[in-house]
C-alpha atoms as a PDB file:
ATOM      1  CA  UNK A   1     -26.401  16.582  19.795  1.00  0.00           C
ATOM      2  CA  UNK A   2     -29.070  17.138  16.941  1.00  0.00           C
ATOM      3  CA  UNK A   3     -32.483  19.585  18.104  1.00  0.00           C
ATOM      4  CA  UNK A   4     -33.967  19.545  15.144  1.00  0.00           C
ATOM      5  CA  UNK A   5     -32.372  16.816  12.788  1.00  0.00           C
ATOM      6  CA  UNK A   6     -30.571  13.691  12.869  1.00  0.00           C
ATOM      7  CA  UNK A   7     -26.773  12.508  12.441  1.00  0.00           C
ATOM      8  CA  UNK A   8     -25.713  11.966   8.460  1.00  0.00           C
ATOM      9  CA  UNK A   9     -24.366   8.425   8.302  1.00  0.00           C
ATOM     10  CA  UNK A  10     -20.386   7.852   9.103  1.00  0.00           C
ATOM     11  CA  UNK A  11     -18.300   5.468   6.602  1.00  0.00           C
ATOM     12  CA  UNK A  12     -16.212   3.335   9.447  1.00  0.00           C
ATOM     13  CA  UNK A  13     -13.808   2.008   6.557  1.00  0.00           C
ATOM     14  CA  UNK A  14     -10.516   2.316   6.995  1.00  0.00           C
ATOM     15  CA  UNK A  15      -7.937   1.229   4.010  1.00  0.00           C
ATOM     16  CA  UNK A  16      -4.716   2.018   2.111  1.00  0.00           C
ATOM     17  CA  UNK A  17      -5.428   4.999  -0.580  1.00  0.00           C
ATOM     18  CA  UNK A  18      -2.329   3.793  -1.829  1.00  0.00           C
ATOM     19  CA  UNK A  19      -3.222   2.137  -5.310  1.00  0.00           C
ATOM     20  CA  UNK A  20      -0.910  -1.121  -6.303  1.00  0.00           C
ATOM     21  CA  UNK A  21       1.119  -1.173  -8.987  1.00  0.00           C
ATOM     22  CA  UNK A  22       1.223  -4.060 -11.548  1.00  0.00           C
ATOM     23  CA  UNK A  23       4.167  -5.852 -13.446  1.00  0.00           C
ATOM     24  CA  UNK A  24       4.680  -4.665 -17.016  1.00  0.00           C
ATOM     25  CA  UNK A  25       3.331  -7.086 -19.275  1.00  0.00           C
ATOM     26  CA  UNK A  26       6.497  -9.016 -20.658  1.00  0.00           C
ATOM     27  CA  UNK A  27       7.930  -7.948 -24.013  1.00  0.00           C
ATOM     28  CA  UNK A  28       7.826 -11.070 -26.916  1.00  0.00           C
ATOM     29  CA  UNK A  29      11.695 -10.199 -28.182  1.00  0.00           C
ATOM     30  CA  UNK A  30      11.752 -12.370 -31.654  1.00  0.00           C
ATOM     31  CA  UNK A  31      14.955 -14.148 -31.446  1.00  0.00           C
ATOM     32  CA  UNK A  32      17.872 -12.231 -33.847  1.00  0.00           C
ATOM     33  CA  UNK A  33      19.012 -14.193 -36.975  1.00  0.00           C
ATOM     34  CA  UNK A  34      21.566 -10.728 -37.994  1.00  0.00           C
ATOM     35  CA  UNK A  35      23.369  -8.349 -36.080  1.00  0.00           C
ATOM     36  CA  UNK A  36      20.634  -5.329 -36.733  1.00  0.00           C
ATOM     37  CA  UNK A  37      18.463  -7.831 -34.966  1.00  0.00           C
ATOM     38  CA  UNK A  38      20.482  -8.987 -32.684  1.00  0.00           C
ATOM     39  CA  UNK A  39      21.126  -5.042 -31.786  1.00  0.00           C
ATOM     40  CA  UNK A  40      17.564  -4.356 -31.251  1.00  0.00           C
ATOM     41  CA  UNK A  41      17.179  -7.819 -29.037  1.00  0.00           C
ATOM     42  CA  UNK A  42      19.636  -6.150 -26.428  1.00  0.00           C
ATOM     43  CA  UNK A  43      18.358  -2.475 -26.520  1.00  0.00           C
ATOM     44  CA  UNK A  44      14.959  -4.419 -25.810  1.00  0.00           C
ATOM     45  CA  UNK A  45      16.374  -5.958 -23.134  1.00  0.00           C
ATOM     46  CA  UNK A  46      18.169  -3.049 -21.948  1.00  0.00           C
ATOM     47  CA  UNK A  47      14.943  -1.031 -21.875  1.00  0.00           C
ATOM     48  CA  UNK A  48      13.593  -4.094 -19.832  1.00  0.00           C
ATOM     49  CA  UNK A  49      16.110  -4.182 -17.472  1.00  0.00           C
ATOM     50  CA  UNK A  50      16.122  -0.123 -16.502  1.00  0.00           C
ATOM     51  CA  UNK A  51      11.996  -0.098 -16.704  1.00  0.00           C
ATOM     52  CA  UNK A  52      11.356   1.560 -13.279  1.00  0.00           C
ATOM     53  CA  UNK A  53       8.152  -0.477 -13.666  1.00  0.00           C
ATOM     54  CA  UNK A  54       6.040   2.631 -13.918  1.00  0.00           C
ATOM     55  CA  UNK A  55       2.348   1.709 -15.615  1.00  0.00           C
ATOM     56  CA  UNK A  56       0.111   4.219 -15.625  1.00  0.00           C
ATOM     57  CA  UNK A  57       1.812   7.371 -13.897  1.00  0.00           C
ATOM     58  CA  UNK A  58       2.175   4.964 -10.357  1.00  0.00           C
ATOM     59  CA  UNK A  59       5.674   3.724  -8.963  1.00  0.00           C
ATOM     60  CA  UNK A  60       5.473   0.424  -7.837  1.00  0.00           C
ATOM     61  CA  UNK A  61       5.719   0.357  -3.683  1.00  0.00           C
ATOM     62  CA  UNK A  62       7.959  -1.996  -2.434  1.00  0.00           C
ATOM     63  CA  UNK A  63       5.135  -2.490   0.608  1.00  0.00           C
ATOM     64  CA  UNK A  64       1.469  -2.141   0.959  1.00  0.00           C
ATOM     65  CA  UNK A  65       0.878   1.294   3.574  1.00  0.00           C
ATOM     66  CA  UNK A  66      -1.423   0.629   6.331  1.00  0.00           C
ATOM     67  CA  UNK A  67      -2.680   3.458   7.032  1.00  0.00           C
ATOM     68  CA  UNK A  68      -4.160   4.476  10.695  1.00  0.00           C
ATOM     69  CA  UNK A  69      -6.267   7.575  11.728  1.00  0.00           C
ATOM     70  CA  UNK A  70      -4.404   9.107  14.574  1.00  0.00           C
ATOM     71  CA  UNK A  71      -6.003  12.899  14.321  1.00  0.00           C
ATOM     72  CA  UNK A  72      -9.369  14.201  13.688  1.00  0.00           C
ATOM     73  CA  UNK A  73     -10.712  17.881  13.608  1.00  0.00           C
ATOM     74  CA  UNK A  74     -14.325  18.685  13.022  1.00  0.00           C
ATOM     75  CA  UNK A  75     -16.364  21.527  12.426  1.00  0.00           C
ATOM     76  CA  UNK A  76     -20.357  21.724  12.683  1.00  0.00           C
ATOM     77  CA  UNK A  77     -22.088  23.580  10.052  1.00  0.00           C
ATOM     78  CA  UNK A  78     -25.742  23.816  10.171  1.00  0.00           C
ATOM     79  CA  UNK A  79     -27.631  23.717   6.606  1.00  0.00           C
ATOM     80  CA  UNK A  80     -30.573  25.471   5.839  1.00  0.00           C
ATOM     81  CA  UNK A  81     -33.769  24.374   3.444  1.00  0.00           C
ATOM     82  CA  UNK A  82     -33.388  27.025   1.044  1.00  0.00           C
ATOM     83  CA  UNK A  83     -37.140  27.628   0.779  1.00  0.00           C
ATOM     84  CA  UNK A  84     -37.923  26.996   4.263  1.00  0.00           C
ATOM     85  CA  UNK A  85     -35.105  28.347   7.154  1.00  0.00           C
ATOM     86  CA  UNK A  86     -37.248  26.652  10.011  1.00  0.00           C
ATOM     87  CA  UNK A  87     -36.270  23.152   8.648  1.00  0.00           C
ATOM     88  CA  UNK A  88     -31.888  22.506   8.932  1.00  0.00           C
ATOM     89  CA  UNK A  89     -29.569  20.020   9.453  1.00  0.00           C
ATOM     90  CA  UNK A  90     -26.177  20.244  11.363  1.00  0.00           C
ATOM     91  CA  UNK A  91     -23.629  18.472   9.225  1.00  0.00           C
ATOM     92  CA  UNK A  92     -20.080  17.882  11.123  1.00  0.00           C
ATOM     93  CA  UNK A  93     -17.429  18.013   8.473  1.00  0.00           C
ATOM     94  CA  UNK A  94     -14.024  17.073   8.417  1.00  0.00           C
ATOM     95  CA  UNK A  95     -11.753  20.054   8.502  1.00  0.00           C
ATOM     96  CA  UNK A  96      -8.713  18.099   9.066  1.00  0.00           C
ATOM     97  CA  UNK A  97      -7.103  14.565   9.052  1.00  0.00           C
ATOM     98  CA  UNK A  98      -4.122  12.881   9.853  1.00  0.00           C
ATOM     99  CA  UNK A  99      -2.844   9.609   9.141  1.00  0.00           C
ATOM    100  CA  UNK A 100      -0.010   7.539   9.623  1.00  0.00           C
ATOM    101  CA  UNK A 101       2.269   4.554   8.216  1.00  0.00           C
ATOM    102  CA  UNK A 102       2.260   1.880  10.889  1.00  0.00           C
ATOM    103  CA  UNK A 103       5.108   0.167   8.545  1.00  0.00           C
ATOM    104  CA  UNK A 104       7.234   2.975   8.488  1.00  0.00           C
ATOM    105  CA  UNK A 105       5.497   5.617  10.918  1.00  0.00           C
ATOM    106  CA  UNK A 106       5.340   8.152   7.710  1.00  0.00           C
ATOM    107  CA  UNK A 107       2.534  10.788   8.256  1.00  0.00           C
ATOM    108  CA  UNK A 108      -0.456  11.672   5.919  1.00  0.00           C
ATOM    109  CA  UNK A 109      -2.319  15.179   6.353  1.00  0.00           C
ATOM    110  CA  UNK A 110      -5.412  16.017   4.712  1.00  0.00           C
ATOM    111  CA  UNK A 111      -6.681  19.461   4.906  1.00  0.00           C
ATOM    112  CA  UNK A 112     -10.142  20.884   4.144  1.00  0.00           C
END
């Protein structure tokens, strides 16, 4: 409970950190007239085919997490006005979190 200050405002939002993947765009692959062309038709398609479908350093998930809050440890720090030490704030901080998967019970920690 605050004495000389008031509570900093809590975000209640809770949502996947997990950032989605796209499709690679698909590759035009001009239609071969010669076997050179014809070659590089199939090692385009080849590269198609064993794409991991990594786009922009992220692997595709094959599901969406949902992640829940299960653990929460706190600490209370109390901050000072540097140029006055009557007037402070107590700040609770999060020292430690822990999340899980509720698709495949997978756990998340986050440290401080």
């Amino acid at each position: 409970m605050p004495v000389n200050g008031t509570f900093a405002p809590v975000c209640p939002i809770s949502r996947s950190q997990a950032p989605l993947a796209k499709a690679s765009v698909p590759t035009a692959i001009p239609r071969p007239i010669d076997l050179p062309s014809a070659i590089q038709a199939i090692n385009q398609l080849i590269t198609i085919i064993n794409n991991p479908m990594v786009q922009n350093n992220l692997i595709a998930f094959p599901y969406t997490p949902r992640w829940s809050e299960v653990h929460r440890r706190t600490t209370t720090v109390r901050v000072y006005n540097p140029n006055d030490r009557e007037q402070w704030v107590d700040v609770e901080r999060i020292v430690n979190l822990t999340f899980q998967d509720r698709s495949t019970d997978a756990l998340f920690q986050w440290q401080y």
